[in-house]
C-alpha atoms as a PDB file:
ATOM      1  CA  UNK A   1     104.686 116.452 130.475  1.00  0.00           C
ATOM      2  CA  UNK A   2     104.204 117.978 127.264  1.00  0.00           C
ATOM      3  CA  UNK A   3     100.505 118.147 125.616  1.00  0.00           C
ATOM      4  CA  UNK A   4     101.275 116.709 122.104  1.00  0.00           C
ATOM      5  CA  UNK A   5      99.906 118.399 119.020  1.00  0.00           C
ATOM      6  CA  UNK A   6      99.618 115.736 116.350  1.00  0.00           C
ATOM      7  CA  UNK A   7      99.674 115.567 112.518  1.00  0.00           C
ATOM      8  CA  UNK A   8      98.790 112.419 111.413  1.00  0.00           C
ATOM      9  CA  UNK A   9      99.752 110.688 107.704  1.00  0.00           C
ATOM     10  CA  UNK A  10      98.171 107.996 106.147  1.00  0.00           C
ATOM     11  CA  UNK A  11      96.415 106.419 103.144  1.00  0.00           C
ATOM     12  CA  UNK A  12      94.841 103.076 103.543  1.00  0.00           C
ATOM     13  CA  UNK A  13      92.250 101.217 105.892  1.00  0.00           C
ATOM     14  CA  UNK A  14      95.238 100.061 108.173  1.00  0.00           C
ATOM     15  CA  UNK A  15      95.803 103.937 108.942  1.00  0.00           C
ATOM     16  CA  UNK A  16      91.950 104.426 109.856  1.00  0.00           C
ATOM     17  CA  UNK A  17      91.827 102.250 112.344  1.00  0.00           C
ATOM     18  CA  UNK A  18      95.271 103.599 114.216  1.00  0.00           C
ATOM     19  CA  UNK A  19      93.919 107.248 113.140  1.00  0.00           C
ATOM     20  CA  UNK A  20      90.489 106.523 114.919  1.00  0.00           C
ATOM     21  CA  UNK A  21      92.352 105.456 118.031  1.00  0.00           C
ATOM     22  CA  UNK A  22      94.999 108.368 118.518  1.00  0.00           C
ATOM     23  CA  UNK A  23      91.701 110.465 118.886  1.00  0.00           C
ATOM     24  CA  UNK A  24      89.644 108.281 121.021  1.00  0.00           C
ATOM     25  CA  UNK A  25      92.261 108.384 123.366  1.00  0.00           C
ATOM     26  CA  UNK A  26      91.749 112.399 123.520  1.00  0.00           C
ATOM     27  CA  UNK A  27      95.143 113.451 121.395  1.00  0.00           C
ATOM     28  CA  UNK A  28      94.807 116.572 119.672  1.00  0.00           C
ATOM     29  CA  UNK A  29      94.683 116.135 116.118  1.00  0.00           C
ATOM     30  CA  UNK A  30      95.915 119.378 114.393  1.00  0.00           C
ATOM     31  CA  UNK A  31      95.743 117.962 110.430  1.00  0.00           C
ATOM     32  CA  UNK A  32      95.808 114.636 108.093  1.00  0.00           C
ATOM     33  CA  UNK A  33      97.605 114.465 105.353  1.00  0.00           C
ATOM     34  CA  UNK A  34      96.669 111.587 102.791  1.00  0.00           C
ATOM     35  CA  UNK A  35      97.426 110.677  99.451  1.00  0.00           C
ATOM     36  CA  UNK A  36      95.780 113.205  96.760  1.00  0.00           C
ATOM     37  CA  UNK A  37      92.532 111.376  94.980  1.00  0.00           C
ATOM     38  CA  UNK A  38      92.663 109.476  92.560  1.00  0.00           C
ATOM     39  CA  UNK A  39      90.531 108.227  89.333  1.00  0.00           C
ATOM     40  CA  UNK A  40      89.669 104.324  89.644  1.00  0.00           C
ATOM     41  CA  UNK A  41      87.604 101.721  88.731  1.00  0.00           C
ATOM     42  CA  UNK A  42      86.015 101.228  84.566  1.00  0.00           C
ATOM     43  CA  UNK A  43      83.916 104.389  85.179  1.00  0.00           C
ATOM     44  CA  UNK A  44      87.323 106.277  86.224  1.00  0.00           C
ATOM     45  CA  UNK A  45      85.739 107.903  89.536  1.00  0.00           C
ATOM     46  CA  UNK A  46      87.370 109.910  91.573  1.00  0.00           C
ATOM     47  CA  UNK A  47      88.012 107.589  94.862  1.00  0.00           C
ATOM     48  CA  UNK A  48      88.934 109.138  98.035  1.00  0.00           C
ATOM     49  CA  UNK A  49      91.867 107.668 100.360  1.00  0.00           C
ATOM     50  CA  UNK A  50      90.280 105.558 103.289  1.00  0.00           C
ATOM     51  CA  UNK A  51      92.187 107.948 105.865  1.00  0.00           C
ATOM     52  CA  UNK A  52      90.224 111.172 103.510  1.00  0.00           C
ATOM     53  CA  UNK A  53      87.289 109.717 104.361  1.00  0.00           C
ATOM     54  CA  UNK A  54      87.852 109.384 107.972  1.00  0.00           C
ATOM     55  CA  UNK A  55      89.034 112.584 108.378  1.00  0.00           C
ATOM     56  CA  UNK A  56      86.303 114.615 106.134  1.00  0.00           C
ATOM     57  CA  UNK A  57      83.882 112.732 108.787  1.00  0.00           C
ATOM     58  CA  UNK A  58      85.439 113.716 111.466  1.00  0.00           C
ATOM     59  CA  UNK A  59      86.084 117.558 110.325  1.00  0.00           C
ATOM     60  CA  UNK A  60      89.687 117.001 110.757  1.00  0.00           C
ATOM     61  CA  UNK A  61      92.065 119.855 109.054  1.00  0.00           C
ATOM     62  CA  UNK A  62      92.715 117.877 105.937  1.00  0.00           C
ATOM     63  CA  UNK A  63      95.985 118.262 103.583  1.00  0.00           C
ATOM     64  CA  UNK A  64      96.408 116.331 100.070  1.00  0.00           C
ATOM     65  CA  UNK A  65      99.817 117.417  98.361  1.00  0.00           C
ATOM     66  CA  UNK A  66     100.896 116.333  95.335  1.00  0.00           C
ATOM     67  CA  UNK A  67     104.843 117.434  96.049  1.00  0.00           C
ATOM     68  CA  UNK A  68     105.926 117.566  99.807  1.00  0.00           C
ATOM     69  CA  UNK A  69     108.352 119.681  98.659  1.00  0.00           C
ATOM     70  CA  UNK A  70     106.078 122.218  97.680  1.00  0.00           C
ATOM     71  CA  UNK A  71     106.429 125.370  99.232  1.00  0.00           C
ATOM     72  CA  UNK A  72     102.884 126.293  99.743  1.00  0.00           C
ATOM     73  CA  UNK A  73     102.485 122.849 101.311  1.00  0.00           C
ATOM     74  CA  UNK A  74     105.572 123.141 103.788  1.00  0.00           C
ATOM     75  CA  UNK A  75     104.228 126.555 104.782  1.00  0.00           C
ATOM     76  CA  UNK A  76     100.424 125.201 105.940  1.00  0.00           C
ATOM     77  CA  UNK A  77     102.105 122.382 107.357  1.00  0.00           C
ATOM     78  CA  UNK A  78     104.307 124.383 109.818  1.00  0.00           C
ATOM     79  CA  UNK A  79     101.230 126.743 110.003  1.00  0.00           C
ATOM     80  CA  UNK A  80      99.757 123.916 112.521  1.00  0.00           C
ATOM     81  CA  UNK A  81     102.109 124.020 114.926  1.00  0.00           C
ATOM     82  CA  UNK A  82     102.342 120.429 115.223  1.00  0.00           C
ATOM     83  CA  UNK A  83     105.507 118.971 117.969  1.00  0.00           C
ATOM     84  CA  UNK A  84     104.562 115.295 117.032  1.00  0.00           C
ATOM     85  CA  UNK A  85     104.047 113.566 113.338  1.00  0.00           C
ATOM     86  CA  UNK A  86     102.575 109.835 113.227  1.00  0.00           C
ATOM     87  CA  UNK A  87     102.985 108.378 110.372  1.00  0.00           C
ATOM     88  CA  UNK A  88     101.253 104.818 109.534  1.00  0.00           C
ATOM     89  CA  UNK A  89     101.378 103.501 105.398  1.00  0.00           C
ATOM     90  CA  UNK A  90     101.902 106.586 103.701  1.00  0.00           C
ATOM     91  CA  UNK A  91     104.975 107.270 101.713  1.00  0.00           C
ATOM     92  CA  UNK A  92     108.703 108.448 102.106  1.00  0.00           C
ATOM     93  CA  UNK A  93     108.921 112.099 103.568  1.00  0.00           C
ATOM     94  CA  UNK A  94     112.059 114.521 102.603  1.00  0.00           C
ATOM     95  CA  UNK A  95     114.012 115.807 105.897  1.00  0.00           C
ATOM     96  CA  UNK A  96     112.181 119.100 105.716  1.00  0.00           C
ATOM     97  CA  UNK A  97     108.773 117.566 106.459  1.00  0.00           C
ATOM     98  CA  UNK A  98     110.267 114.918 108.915  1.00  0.00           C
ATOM     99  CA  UNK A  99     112.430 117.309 110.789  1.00  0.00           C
ATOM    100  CA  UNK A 100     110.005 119.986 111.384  1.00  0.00           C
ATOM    101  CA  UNK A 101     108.183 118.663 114.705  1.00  0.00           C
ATOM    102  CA  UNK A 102     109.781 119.553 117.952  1.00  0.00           C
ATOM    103  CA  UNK A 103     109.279 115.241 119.466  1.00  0.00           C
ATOM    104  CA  UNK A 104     110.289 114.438 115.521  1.00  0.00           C
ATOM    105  CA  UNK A 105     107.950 112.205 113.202  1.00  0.00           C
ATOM    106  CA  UNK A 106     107.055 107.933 114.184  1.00  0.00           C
ATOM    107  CA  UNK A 107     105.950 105.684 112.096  1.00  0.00           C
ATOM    108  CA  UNK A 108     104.180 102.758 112.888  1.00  0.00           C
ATOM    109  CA  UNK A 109     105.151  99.698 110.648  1.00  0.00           C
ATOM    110  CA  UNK A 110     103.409  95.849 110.416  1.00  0.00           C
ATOM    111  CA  UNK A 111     106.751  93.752 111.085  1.00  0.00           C
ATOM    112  CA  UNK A 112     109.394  93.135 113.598  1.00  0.00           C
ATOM    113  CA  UNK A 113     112.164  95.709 112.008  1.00  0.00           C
ATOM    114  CA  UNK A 114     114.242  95.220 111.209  1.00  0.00           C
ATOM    115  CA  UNK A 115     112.821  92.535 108.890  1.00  0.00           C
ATOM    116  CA  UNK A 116     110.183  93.078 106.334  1.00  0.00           C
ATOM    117  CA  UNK A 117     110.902  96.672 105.876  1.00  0.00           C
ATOM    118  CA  UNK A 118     109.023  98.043 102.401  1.00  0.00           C
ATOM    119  CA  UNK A 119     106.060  98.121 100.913  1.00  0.00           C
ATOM    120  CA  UNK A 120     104.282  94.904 101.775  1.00  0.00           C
ATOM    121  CA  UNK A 121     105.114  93.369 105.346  1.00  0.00           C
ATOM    122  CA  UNK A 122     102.017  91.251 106.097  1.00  0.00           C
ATOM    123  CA  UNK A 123     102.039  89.781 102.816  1.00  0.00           C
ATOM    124  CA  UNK A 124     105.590  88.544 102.554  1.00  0.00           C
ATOM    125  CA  UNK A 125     105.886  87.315 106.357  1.00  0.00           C
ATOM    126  CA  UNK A 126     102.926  84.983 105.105  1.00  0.00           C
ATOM    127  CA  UNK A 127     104.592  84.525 102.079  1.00  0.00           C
ATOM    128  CA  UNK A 128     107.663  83.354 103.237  1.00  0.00           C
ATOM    129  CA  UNK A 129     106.431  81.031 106.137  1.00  0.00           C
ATOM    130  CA  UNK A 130     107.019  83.036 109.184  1.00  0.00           C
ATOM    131  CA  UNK A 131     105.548  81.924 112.525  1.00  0.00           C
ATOM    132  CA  UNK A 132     105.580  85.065 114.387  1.00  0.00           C
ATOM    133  CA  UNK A 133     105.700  89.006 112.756  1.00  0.00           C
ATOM    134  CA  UNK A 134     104.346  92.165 114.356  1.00  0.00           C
ATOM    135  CA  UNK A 135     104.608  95.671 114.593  1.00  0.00           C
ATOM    136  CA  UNK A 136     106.996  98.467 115.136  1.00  0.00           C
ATOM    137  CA  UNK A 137     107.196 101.978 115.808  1.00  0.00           C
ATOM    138  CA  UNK A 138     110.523 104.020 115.265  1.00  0.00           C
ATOM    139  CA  UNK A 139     111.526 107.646 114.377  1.00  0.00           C
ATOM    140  CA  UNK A 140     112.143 108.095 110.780  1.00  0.00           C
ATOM    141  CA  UNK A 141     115.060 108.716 109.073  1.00  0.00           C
ATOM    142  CA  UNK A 142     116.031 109.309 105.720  1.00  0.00           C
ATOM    143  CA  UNK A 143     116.105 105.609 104.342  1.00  0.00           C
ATOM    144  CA  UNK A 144     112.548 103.480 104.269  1.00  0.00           C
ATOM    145  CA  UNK A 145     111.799 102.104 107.666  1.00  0.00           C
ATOM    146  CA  UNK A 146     115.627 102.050 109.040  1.00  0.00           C
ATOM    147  CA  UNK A 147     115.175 104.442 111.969  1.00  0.00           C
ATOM    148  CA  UNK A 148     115.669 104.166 115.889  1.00  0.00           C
ATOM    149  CA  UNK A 149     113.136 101.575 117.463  1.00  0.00           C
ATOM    150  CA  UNK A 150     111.185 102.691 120.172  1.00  0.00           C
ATOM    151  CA  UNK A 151     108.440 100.009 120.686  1.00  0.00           C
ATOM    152  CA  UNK A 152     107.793  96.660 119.062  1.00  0.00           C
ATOM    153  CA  UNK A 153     104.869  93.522 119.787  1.00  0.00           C
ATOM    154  CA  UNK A 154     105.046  90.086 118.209  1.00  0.00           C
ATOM    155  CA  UNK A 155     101.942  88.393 117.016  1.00  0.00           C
ATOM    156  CA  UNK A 156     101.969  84.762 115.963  1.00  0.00           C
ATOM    157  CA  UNK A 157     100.664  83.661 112.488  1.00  0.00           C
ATOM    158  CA  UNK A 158      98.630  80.747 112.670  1.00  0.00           C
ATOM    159  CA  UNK A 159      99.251  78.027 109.660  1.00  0.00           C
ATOM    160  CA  UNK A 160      95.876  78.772 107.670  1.00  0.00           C
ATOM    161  CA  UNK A 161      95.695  82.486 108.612  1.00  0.00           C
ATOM    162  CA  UNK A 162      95.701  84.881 105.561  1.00  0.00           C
ATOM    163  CA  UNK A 163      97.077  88.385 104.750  1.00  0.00           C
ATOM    164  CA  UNK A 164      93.607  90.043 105.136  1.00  0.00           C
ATOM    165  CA  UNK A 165      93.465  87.978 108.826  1.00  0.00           C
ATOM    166  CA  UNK A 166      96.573  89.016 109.821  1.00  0.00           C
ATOM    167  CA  UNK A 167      95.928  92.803 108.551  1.00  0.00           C
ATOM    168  CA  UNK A 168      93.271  93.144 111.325  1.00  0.00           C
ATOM    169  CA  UNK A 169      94.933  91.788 113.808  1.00  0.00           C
ATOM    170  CA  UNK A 170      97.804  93.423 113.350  1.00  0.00           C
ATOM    171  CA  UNK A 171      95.793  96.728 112.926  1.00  0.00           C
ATOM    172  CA  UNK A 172      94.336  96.347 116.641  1.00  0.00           C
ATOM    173  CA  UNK A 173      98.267  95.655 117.766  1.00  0.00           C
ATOM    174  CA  UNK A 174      98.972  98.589 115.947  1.00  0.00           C
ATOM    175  CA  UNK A 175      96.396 100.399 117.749  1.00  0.00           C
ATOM    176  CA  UNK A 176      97.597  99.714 120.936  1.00  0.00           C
ATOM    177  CA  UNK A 177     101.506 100.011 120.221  1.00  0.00           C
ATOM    178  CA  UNK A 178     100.814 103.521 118.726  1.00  0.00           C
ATOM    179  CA  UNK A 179      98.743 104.666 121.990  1.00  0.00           C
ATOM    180  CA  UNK A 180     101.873 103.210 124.266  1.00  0.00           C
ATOM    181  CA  UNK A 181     104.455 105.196 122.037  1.00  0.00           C
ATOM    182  CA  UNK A 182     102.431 108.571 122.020  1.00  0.00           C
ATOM    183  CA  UNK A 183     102.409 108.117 126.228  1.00  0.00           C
ATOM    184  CA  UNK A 184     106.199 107.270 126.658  1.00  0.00           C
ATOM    185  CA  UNK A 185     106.674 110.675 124.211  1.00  0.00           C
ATOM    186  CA  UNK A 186     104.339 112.518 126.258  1.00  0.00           C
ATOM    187  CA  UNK A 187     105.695 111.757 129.044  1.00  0.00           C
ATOM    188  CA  UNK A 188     109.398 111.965 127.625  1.00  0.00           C
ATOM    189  CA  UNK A 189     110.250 107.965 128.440  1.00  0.00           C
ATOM    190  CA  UNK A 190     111.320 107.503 125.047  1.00  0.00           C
ATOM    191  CA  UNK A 191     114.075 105.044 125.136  1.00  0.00           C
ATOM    192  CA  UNK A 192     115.390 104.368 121.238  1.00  0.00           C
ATOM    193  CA  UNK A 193     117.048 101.281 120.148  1.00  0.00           C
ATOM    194  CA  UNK A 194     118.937 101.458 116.506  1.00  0.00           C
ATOM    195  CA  UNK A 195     118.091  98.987 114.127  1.00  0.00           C
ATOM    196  CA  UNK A 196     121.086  96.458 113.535  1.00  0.00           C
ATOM    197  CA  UNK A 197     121.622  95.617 109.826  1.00  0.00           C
ATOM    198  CA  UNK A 198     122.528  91.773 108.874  1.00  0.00           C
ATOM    199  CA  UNK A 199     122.636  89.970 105.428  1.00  0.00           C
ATOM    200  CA  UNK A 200     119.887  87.761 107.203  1.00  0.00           C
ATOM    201  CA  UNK A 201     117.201  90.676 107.204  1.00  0.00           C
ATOM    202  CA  UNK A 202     114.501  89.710 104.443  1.00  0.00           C
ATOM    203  CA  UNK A 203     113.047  92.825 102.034  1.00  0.00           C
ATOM    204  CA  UNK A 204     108.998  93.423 101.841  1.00  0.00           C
ATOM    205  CA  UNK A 205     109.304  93.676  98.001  1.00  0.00           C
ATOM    206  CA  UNK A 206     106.482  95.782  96.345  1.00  0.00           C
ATOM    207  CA  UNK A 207     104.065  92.699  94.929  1.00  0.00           C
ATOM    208  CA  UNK A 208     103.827  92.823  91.075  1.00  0.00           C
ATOM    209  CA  UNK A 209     102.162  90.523  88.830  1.00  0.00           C
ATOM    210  CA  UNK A 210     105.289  88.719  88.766  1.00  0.00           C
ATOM    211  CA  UNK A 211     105.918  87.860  92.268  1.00  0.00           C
ATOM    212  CA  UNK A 212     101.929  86.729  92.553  1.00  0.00           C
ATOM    213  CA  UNK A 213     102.063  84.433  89.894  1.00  0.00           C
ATOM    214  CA  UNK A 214     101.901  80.818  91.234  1.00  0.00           C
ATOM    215  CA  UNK A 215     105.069  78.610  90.476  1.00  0.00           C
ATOM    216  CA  UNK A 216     103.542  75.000  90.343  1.00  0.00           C
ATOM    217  CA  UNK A 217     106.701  73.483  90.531  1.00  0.00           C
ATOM    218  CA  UNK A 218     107.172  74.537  93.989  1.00  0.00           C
ATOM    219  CA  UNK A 219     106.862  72.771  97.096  1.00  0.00           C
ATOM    220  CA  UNK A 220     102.934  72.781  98.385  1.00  0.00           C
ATOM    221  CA  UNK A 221     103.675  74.541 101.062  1.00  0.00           C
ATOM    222  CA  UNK A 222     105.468  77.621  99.219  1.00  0.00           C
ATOM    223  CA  UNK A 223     102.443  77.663  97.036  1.00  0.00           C
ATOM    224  CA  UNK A 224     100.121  77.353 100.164  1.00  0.00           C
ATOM    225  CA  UNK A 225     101.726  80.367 101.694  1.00  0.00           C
ATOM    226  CA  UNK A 226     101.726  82.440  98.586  1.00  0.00           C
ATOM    227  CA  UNK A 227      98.155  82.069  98.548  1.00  0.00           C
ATOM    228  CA  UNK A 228      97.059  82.883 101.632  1.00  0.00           C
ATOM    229  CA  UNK A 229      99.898  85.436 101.835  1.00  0.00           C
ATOM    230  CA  UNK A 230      98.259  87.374  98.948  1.00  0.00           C
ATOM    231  CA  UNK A 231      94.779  86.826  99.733  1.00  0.00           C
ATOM    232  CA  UNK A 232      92.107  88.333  99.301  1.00  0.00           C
ATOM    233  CA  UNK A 233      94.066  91.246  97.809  1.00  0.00           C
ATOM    234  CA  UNK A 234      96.425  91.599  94.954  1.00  0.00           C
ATOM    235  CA  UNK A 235      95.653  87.471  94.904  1.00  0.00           C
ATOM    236  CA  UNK A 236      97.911  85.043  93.894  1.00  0.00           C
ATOM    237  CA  UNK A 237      97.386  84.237  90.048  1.00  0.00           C
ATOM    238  CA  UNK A 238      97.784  81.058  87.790  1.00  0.00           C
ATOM    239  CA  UNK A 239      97.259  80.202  83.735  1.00  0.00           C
ATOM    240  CA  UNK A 240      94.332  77.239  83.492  1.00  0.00           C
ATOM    241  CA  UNK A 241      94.715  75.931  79.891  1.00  0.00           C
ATOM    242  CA  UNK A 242      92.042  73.308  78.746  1.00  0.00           C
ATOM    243  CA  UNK A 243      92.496  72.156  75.305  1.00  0.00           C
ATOM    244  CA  UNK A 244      91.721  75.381  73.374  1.00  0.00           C
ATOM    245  CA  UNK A 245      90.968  77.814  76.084  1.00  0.00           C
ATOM    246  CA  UNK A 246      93.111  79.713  78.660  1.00  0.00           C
ATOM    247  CA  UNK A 247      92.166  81.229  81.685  1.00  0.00           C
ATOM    248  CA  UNK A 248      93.670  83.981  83.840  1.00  0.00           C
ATOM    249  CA  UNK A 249      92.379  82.802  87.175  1.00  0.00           C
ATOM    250  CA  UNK A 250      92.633  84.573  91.244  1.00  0.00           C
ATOM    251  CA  UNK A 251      93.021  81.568  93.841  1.00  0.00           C
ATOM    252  CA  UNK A 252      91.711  82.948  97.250  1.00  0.00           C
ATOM    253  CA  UNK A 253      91.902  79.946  99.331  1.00  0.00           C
ATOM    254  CA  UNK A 254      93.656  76.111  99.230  1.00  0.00           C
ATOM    255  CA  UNK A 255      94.425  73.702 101.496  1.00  0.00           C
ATOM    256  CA  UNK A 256      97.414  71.070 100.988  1.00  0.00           C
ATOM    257  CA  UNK A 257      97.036  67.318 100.406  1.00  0.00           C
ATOM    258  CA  UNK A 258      99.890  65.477 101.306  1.00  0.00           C
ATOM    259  CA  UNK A 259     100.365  62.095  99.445  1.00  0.00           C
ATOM    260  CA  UNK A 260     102.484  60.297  96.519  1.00  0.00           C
ATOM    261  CA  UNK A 261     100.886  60.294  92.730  1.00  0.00           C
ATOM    262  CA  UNK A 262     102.205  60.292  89.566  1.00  0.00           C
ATOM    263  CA  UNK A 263     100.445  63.334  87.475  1.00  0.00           C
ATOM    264  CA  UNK A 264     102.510  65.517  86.121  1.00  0.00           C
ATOM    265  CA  UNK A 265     103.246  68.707  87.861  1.00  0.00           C
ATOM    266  CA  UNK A 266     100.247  71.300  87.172  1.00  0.00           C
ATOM    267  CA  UNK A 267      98.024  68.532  86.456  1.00  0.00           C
ATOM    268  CA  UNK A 268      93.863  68.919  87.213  1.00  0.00           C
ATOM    269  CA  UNK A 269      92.078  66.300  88.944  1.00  0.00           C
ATOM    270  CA  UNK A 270      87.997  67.183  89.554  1.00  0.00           C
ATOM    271  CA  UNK A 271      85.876  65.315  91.421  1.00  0.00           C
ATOM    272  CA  UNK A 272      81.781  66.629  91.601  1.00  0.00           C
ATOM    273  CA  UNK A 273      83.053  69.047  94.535  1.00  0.00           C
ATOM    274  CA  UNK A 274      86.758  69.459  94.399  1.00  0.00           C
ATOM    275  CA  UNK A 275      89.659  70.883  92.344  1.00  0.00           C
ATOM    276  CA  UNK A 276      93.091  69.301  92.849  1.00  0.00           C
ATOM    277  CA  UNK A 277      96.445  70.439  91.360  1.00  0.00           C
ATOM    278  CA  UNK A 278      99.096  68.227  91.309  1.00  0.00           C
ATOM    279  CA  UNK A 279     102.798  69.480  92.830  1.00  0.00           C
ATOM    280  CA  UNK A 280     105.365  67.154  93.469  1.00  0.00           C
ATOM    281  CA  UNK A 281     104.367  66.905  96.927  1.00  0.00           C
ATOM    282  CA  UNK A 282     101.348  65.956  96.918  1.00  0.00           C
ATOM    283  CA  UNK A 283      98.296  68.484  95.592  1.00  0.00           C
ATOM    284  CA  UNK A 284      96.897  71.993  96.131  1.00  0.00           C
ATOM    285  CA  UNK A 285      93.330  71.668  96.666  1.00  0.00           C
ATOM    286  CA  UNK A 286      91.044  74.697  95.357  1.00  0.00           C
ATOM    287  CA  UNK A 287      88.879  76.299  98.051  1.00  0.00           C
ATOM    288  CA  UNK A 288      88.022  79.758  96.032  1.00  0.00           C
ATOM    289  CA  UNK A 289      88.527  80.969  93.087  1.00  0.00           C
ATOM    290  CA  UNK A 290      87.808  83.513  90.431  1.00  0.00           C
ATOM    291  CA  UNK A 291      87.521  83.223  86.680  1.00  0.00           C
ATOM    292  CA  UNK A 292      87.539  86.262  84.512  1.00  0.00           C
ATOM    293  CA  UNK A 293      84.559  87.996  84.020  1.00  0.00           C
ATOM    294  CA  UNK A 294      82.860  85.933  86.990  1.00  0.00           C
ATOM    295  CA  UNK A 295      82.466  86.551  90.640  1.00  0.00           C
ATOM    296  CA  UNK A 296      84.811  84.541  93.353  1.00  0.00           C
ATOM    297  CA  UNK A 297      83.515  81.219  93.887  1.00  0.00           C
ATOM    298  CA  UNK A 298      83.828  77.919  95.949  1.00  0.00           C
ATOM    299  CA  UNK A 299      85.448  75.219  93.874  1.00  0.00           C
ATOM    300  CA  UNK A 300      81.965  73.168  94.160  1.00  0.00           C
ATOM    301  CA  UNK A 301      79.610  76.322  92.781  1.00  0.00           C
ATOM    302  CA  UNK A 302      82.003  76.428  89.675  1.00  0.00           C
ATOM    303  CA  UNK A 303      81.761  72.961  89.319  1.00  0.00           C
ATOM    304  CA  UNK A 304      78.511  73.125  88.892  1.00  0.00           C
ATOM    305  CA  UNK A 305      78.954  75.156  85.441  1.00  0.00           C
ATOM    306  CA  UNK A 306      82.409  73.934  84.253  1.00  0.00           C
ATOM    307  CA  UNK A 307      84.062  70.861  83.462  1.00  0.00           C
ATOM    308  CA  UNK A 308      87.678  70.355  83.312  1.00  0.00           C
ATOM    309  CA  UNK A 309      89.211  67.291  80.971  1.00  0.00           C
ATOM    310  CA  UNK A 310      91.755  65.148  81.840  1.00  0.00           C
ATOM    311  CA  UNK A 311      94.164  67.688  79.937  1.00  0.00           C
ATOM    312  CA  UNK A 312      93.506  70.925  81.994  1.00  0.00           C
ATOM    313  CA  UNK A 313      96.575  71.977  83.367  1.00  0.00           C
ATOM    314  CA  UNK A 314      97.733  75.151  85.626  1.00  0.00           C
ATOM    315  CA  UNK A 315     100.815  77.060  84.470  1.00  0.00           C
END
């Protein structure tokens, strides 16, 4: 049994919580490495990486490259003497820093690989409809998340659940998955299984303000799952026009209506509490929302300061 020395690599809040867990289970952390900080916000602050923060509490040997190329990087790196990388939601490593662990480099990713591989898992297995995802650890390679399985646990999505739901449940999964994995390698169990590639696999696309806007003319349930699948964050987006005025709005939450009418598609239908778009299904009723400039709302508390005519229409 060999006593793992681990360098860990991560960026968001998803890597925190599998960060936070590698060392309550008494691994030996040797260094982080996170993304290097950035400006952000109106006042252009510099914001530290979630996984920074973790680590500069935890006076964990901390690393911020800009190039992982960079000499003077690759040298402190080795300098640790790590024999095991875990990686969780950082960003594609060249051979040199992959390679250079004795046990090799995991990563843990949120989907059942060989689907959903890329940049946004939980949001598109929402997105497009899926019952059951999860999470997968494998050895990287040099493509993005093609490399030998060695564990994976399936979750199932409930109908109403959304990406931020999902997120931390599939963080605790996570938790445990990466825990099992570090034992088998400890212990030298490791059994690998190589991911089979079909034309049925579906891509986790990078979300863009493209793929987030809201297509009215789709089925309610598409819509339904594009909502939740992007909420609360980047947030599925929609044009409200209203004789003059336009709106950029943020829909959080909805719920589908299922019966025959004869708006047209895009319609708005207000009652004192509710917003209803129409779809050719039936309608998209509003839960939350955000107007510009305002904070996220229930349909009802904007109700009480706006009033839509009968010509307000979503595009």
């Amino acid at each position: 049994m060999e006593k793992l020395r681990i360098v860990f690599m991560g960026t968001p809040e998803f890597a925190v919580g599998i960060l936070d867990t590698i060392i309550k289970n008494n691994y030996e952390v040797v260094g982080v490495i996170t993304a290097a900080d950035k400006p952000a916000g109106r006042g252009q602050k510099i914001k530290y990486s979630a996984v920074k923060e973790y680590a500069l509490e935890h006076n964990l040997k901390l690393l911020q490259p800009t190039n992982l190329k960079d000499e003077a990087f690759l040298s402190e790196l080795k300098s640790l003497e790590a024999n095991l990388q875990v990686v969780v939601a950082f960003r594609m490593l060249p051979e040199v820093v992959w390679k250079m662990p004795k046990l090799g480099t995991f990563n843990l990713h949120a989907s059942l690989l060989p689907n959903y591989r890329g940049a946004a898992p939980i949001n598109w297995a929402i997105i497009n409809g899926e019952t059951k995802t999860g999470v997968t650890t494998f050895f990287i390679d040099d493509k993005i998340d093609t490399g030998a399985m060695i564990l994976n646990k399936e979750i199932n999505i409930s109908p109403n659940e959304n990406a931020g739901e999902l997120h931390d449940r599939l963080m605790v999964l996570g938790n445990e998955t990466v825990v099992e994995t570090l034992t088998l390698i400890e212990k030298g169990n490791v059994v690998t299984t190589i991911q089979q590639d079909n034309p049925e696999i579906k891509t986790a696309y990078k979300l863009n303000r493209e793929n987030c806007k809201i297509d009215w003319a789709k089925p309610a349930t598409e819509i339904h799952n594009l909502i939740r699948g992007l909420s609360p964050y980047p947030t599925a987006w929609s044009f409200i026009k209203d004789n003059e005025q336009e709106w950029n709005v943020k829909i959080y939450e909805a719920k589908i209506i299922s019966e025959k009418h004869s708006y047209n598609i895009g319609q708005i239908i207000t009652s004192k509490r509710e917003i209803k778009i129409a779809v050719k299904d039936g309608f998209i009723a509003i839960l939350s929302i955000q107007f510009p400039g305002k904070k996220k709302m229930q349909a009802n508390e904007l109700l009480n300061g706006i009033t839509f005519s009968e010509r307000a229409q979503a595009e």
